[in-house]
C-alpha atoms as a PDB file:
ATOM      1  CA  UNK A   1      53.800 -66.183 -87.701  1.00  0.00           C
ATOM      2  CA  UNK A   2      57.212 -66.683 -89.356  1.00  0.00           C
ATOM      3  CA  UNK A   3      60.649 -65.549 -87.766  1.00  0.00           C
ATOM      4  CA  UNK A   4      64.225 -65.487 -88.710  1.00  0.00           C
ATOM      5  CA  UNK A   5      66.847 -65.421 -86.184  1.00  0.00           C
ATOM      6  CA  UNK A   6      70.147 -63.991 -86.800  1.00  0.00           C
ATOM      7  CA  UNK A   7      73.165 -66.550 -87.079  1.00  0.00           C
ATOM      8  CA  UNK A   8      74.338 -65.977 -83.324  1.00  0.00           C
ATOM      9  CA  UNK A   9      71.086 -66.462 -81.645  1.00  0.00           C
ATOM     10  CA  UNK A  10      70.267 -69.962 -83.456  1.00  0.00           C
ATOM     11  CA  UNK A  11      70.666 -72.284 -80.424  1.00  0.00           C
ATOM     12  CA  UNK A  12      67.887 -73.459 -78.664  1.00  0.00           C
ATOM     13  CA  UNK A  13      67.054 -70.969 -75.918  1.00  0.00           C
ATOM     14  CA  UNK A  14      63.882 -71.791 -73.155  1.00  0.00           C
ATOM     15  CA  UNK A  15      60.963 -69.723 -73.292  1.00  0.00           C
ATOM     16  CA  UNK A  16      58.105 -69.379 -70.758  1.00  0.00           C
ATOM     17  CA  UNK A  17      57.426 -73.201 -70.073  1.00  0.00           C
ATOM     18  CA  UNK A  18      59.420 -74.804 -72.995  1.00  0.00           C
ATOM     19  CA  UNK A  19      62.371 -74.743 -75.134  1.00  0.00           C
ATOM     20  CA  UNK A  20      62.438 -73.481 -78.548  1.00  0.00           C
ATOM     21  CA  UNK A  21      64.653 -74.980 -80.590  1.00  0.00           C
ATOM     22  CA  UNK A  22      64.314 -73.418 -84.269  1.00  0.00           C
ATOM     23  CA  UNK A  23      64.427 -75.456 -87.237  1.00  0.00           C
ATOM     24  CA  UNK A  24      67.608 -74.625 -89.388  1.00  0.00           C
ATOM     25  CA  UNK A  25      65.837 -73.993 -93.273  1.00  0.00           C
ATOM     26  CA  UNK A  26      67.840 -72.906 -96.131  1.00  0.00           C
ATOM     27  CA  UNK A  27      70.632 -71.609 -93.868  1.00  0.00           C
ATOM     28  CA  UNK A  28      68.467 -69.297 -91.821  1.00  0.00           C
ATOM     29  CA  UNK A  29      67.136 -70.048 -88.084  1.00  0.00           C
ATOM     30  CA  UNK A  30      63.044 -69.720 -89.222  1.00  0.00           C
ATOM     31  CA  UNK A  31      60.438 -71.078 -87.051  1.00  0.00           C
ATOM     32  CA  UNK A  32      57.199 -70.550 -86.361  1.00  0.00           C
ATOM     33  CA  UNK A  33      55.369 -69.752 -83.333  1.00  0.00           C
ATOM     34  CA  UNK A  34      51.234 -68.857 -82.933  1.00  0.00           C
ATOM     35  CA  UNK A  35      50.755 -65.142 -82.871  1.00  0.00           C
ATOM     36  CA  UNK A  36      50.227 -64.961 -79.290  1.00  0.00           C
ATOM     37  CA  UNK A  37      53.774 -65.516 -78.375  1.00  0.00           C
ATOM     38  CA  UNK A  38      55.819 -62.617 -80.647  1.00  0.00           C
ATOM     39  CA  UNK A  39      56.175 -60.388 -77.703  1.00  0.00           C
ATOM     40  CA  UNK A  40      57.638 -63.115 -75.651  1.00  0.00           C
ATOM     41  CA  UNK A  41      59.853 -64.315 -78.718  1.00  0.00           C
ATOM     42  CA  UNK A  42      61.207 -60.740 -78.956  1.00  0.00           C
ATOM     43  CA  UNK A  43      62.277 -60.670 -75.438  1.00  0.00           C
ATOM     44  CA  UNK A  44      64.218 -64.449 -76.025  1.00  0.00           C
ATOM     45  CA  UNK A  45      65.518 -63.872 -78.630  1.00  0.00           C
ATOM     46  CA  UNK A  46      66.829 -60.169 -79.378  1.00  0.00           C
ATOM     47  CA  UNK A  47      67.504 -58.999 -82.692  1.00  0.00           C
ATOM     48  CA  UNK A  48      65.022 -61.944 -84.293  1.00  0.00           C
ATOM     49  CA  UNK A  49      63.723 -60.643 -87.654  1.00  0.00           C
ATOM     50  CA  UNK A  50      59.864 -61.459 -88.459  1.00  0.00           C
ATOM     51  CA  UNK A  51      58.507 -62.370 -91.697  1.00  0.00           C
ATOM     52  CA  UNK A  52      55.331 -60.886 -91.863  1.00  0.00           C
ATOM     53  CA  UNK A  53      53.640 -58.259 -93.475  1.00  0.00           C
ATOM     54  CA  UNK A  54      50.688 -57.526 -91.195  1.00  0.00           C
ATOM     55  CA  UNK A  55      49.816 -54.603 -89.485  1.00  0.00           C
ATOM     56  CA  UNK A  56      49.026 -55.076 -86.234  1.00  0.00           C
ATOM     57  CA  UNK A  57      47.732 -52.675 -82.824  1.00  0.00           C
ATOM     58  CA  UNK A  58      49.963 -51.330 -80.247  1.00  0.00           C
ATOM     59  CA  UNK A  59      49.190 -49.128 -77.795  1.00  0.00           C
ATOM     60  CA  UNK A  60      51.155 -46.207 -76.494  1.00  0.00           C
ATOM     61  CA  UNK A  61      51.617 -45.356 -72.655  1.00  0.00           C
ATOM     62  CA  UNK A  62      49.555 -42.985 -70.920  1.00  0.00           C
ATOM     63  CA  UNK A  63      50.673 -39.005 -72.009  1.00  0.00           C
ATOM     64  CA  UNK A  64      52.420 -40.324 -75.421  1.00  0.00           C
ATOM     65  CA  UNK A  65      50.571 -39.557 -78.580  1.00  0.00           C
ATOM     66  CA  UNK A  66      53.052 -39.734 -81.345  1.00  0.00           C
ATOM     67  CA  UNK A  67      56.265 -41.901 -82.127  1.00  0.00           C
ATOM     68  CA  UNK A  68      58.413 -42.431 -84.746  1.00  0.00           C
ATOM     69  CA  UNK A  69      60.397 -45.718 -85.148  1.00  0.00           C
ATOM     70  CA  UNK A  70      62.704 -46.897 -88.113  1.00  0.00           C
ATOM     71  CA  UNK A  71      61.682 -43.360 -89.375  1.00  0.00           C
ATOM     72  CA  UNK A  72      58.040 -43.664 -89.507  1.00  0.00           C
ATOM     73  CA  UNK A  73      55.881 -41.307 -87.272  1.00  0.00           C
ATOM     74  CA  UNK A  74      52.457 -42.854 -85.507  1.00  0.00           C
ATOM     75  CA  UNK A  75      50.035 -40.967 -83.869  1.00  0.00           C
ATOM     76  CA  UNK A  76      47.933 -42.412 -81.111  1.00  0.00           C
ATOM     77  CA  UNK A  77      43.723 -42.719 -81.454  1.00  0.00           C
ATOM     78  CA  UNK A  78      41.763 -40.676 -78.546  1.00  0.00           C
ATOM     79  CA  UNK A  79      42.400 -44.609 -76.640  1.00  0.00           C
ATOM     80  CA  UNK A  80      45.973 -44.568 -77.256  1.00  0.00           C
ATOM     81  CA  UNK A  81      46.051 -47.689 -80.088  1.00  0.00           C
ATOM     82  CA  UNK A  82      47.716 -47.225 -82.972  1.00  0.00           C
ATOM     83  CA  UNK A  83      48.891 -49.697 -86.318  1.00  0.00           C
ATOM     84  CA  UNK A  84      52.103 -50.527 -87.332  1.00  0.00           C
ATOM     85  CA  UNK A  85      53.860 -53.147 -89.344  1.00  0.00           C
ATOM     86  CA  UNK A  86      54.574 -56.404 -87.066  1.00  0.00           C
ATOM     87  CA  UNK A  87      58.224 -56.115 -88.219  1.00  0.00           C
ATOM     88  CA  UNK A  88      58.550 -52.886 -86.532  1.00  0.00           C
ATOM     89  CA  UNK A  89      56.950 -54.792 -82.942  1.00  0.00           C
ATOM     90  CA  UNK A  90      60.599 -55.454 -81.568  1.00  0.00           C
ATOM     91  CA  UNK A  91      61.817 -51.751 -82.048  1.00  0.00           C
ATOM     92  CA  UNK A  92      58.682 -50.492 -80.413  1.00  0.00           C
ATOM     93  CA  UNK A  93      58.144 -53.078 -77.633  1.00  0.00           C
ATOM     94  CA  UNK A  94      61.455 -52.447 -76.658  1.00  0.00           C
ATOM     95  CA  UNK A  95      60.018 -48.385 -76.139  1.00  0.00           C
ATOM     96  CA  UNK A  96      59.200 -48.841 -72.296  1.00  0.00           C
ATOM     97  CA  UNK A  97      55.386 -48.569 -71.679  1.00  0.00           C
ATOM     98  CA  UNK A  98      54.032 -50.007 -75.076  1.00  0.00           C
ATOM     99  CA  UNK A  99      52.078 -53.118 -75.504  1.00  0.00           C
ATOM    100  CA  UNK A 100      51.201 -55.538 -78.473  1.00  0.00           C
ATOM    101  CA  UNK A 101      47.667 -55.639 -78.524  1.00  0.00           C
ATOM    102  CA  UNK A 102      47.051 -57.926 -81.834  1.00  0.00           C
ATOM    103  CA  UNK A 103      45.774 -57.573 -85.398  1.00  0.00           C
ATOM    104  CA  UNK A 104      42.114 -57.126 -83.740  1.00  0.00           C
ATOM    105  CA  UNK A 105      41.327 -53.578 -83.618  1.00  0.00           C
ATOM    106  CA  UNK A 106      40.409 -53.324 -80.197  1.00  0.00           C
ATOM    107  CA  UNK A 107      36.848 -52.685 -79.270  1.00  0.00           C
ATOM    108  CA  UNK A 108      36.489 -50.630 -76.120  1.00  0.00           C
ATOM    109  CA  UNK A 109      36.510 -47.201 -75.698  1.00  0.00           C
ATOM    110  CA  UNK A 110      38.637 -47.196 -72.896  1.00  0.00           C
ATOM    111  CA  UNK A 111      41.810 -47.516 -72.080  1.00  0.00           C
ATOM    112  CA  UNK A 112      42.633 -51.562 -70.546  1.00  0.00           C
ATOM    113  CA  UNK A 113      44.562 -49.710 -67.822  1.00  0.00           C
ATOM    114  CA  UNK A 114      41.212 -47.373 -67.257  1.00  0.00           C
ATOM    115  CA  UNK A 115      39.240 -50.767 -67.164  1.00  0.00           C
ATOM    116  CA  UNK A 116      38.109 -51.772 -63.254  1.00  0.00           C
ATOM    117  CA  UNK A 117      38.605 -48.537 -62.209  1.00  0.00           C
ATOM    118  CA  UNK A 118      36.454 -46.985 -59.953  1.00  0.00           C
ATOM    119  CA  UNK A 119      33.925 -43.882 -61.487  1.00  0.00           C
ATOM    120  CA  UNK A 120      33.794 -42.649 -57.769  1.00  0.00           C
ATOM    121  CA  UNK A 121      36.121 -39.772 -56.758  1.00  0.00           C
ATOM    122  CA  UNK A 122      38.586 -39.727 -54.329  1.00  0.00           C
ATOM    123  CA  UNK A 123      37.257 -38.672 -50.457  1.00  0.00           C
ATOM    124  CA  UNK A 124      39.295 -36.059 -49.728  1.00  0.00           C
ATOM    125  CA  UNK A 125      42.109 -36.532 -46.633  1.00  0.00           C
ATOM    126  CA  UNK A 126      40.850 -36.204 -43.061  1.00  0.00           C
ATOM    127  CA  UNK A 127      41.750 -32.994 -41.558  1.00  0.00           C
ATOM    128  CA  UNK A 128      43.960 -32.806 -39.110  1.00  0.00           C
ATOM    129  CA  UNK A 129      42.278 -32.892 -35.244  1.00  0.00           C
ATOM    130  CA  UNK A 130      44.865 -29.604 -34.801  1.00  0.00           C
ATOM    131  CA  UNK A 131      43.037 -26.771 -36.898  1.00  0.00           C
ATOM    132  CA  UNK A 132      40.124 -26.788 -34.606  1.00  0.00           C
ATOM    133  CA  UNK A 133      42.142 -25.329 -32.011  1.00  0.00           C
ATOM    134  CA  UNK A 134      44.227 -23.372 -34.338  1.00  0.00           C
ATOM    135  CA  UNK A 135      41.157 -22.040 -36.011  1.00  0.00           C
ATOM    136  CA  UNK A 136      40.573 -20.507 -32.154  1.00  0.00           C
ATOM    137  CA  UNK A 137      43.791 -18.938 -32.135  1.00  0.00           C
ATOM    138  CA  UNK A 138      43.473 -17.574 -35.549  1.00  0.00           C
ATOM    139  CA  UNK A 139      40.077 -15.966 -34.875  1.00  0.00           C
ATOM    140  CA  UNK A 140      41.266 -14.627 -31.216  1.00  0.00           C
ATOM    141  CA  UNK A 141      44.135 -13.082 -33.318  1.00  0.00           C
ATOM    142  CA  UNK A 142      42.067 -11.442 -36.042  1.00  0.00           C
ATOM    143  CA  UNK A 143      39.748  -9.595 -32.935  1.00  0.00           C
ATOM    144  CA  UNK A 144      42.943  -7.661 -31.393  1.00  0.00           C
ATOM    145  CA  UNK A 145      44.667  -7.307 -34.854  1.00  0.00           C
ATOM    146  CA  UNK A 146      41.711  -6.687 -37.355  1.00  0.00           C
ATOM    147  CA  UNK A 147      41.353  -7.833 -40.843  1.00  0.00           C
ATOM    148  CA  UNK A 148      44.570  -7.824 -42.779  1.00  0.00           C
ATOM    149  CA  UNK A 149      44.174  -6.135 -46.246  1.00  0.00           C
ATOM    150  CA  UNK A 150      46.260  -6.574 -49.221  1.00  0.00           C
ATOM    151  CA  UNK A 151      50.020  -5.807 -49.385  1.00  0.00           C
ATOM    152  CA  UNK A 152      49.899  -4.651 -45.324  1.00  0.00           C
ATOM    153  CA  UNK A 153      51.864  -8.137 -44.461  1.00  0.00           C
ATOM    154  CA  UNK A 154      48.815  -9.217 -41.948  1.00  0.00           C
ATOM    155  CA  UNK A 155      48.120 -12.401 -43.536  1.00  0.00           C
ATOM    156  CA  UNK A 156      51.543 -13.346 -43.444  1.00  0.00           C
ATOM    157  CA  UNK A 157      51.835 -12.507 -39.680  1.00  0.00           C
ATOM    158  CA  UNK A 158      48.758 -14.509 -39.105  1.00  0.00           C
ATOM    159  CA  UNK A 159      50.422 -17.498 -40.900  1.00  0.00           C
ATOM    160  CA  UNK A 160      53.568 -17.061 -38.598  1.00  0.00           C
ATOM    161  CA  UNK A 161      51.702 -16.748 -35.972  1.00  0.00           C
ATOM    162  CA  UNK A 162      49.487 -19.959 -36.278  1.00  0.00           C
ATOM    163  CA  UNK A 163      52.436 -21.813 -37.640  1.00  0.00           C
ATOM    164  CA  UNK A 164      54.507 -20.663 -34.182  1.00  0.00           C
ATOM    165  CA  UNK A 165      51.640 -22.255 -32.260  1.00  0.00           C
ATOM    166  CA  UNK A 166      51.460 -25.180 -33.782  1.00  0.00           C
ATOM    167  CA  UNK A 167      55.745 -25.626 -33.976  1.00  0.00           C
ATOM    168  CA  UNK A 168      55.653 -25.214 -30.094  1.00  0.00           C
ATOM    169  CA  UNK A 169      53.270 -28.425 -30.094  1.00  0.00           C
ATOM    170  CA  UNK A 170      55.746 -30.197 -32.160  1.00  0.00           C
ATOM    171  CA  UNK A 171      52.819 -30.097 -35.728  1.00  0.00           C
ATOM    172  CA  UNK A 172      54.524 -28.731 -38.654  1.00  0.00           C
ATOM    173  CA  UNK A 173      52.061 -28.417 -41.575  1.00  0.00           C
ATOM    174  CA  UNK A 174      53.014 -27.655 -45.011  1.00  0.00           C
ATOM    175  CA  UNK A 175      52.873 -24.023 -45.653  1.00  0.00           C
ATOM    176  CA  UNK A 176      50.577 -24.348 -48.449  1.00  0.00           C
ATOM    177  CA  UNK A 177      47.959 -25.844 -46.100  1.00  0.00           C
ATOM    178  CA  UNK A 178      48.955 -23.249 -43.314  1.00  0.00           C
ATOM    179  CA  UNK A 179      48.457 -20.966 -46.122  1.00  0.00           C
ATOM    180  CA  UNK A 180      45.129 -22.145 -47.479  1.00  0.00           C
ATOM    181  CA  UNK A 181      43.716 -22.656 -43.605  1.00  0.00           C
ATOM    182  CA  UNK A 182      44.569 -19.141 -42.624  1.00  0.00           C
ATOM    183  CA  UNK A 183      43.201 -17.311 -45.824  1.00  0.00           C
ATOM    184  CA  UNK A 184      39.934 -19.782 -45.055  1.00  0.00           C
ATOM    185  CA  UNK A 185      39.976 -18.565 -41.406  1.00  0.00           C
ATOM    186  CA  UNK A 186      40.390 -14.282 -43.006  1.00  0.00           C
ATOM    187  CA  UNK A 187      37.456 -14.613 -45.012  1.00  0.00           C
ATOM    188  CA  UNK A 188      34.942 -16.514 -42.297  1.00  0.00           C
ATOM    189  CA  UNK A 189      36.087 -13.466 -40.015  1.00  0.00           C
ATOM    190  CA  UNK A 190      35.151 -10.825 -42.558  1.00  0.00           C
ATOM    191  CA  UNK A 191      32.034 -12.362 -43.647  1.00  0.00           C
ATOM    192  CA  UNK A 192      30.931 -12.449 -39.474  1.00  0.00           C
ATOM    193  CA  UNK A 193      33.488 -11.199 -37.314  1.00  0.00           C
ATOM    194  CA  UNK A 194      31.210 -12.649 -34.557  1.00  0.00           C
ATOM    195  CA  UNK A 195      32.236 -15.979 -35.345  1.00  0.00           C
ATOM    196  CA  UNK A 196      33.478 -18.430 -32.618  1.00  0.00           C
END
C-alpha cells in the first residue's frame, strides 16, 4: 500500500522495530509499506494521506452500530464489521474502540472479542453466612406481627427491623438485597407459616 506524508512529517521517524525513512518522489514523502502495517503507520505518522482505493473491514466497538466519518454514514453487520474506503482508516481508527480488520471479509460469526469466551454462565455469588440467622429473626418477627399486606408499611418495618439486627453486628447489606431477602422470607411465611 502507497502513502503520502504531509511536508512536516517527512523525516525519518522509528516504528515498531525499525525506522522508516520515506523515499522523497516527485516532491511528496510516498513510501510503501505491506498492508499489515497501515494501522501502525497511522499512529507514526499523523495526518499521512494513503493512496489507495480499496475498501477494506473495520469493526465497530461493542453497542455502536452506525458512524459517519468525512460525511459518510456506516452501519454495522449483526458482528459489528463494516466497509469503508482505506483512506478514511486514519479518521476512523482514531474513533476509540475500532479496529482494522483487512480487505478479507471476515469469516466468523462471532465477534473476535466473543471468541474464547466461556458458553457457561456465571455461578451466582455465595450468600452471605448472616441471612441464616436473620432469616430466624425475620420468621420469629412475622409470628407476633402477622403477614404484612400491601400499603400497611409491614414490609418496610420488617426490613428495618432485620437491617437493625444486622447494623448492631456491624453487617450492612445493600438495601436492595435486604429488600429482596425479606420479601423472600414474607412469601415462605405465607405459603407455611409453620416454617422454621
Amino acid at each position: 500500500m502507497k502513502f503520502k506524508l504531509p511536508p512536516h512529517l517527512q523525516q525519518p521517524r522509528f516504528a515498531g522495530s525499525q525506522w522508516i525513512a520515506p523515499p522523497v518522489h516527485d516532491g511528496y514523502g510516498v513510501f510503501e509499506r505491506p498492508d499489515s502495517e497501515l494501522p501502525e503507520i497511522i499512529r507514526n505518522f499523523p495526518g499521512v494521506g494513503i493512496l489507495s482505493e480499496e475498501l477494506n473491514w473495520f469493526r465497530m466497538p461493542e453497542g455502536t452500530t452506525e458512524i459517519s466519518v468525512e460525511q459518510q454514514n456506516f452501519t454495522a453487520d449483526d458482528n459489528g464489521y463494516f466497509q469503508a474506503s482505506v483512506k478514511l482508516a486514519p479518521a476512523i481508527l482514531d474513533l476509540p474502540g475500532f479496529n482494522l480488520i483487512g480487505n478479507q471479509q471476515p469469516s466468523t460469526k462471532e465477534r473476535p472479542s466473543e471468541r474464547g469466551r466461556s458458553r457457561a454462565t456465571r455461578k451466582p455469588p455465595r450468600e452471605r453466612p448472616y441471612w441464616d440467622r436473620v432469616r430466624k429473626i425475620a420468621l420469629e418477627w412475622l409470628r407476633e406481627n402477622g403477614i404484612p399486606e400491601p400499603g400497611d408499611g409491614g414490609q418496610g418495618r420488617l426490613e428495618k427491623h432485620v437491617g437493625n439486627w444486622l447494623a448492631g453486628r456491624d453487617d450492612y447489606p445493600a438495601t436492595s438485597s435486604l429488600r429482596t431477602h425479606v420479601r423472600r422470607w414474607i412469601e415462605e411465611y405465607r405459603d407455611n407459616p409453620l416454617i422454621d
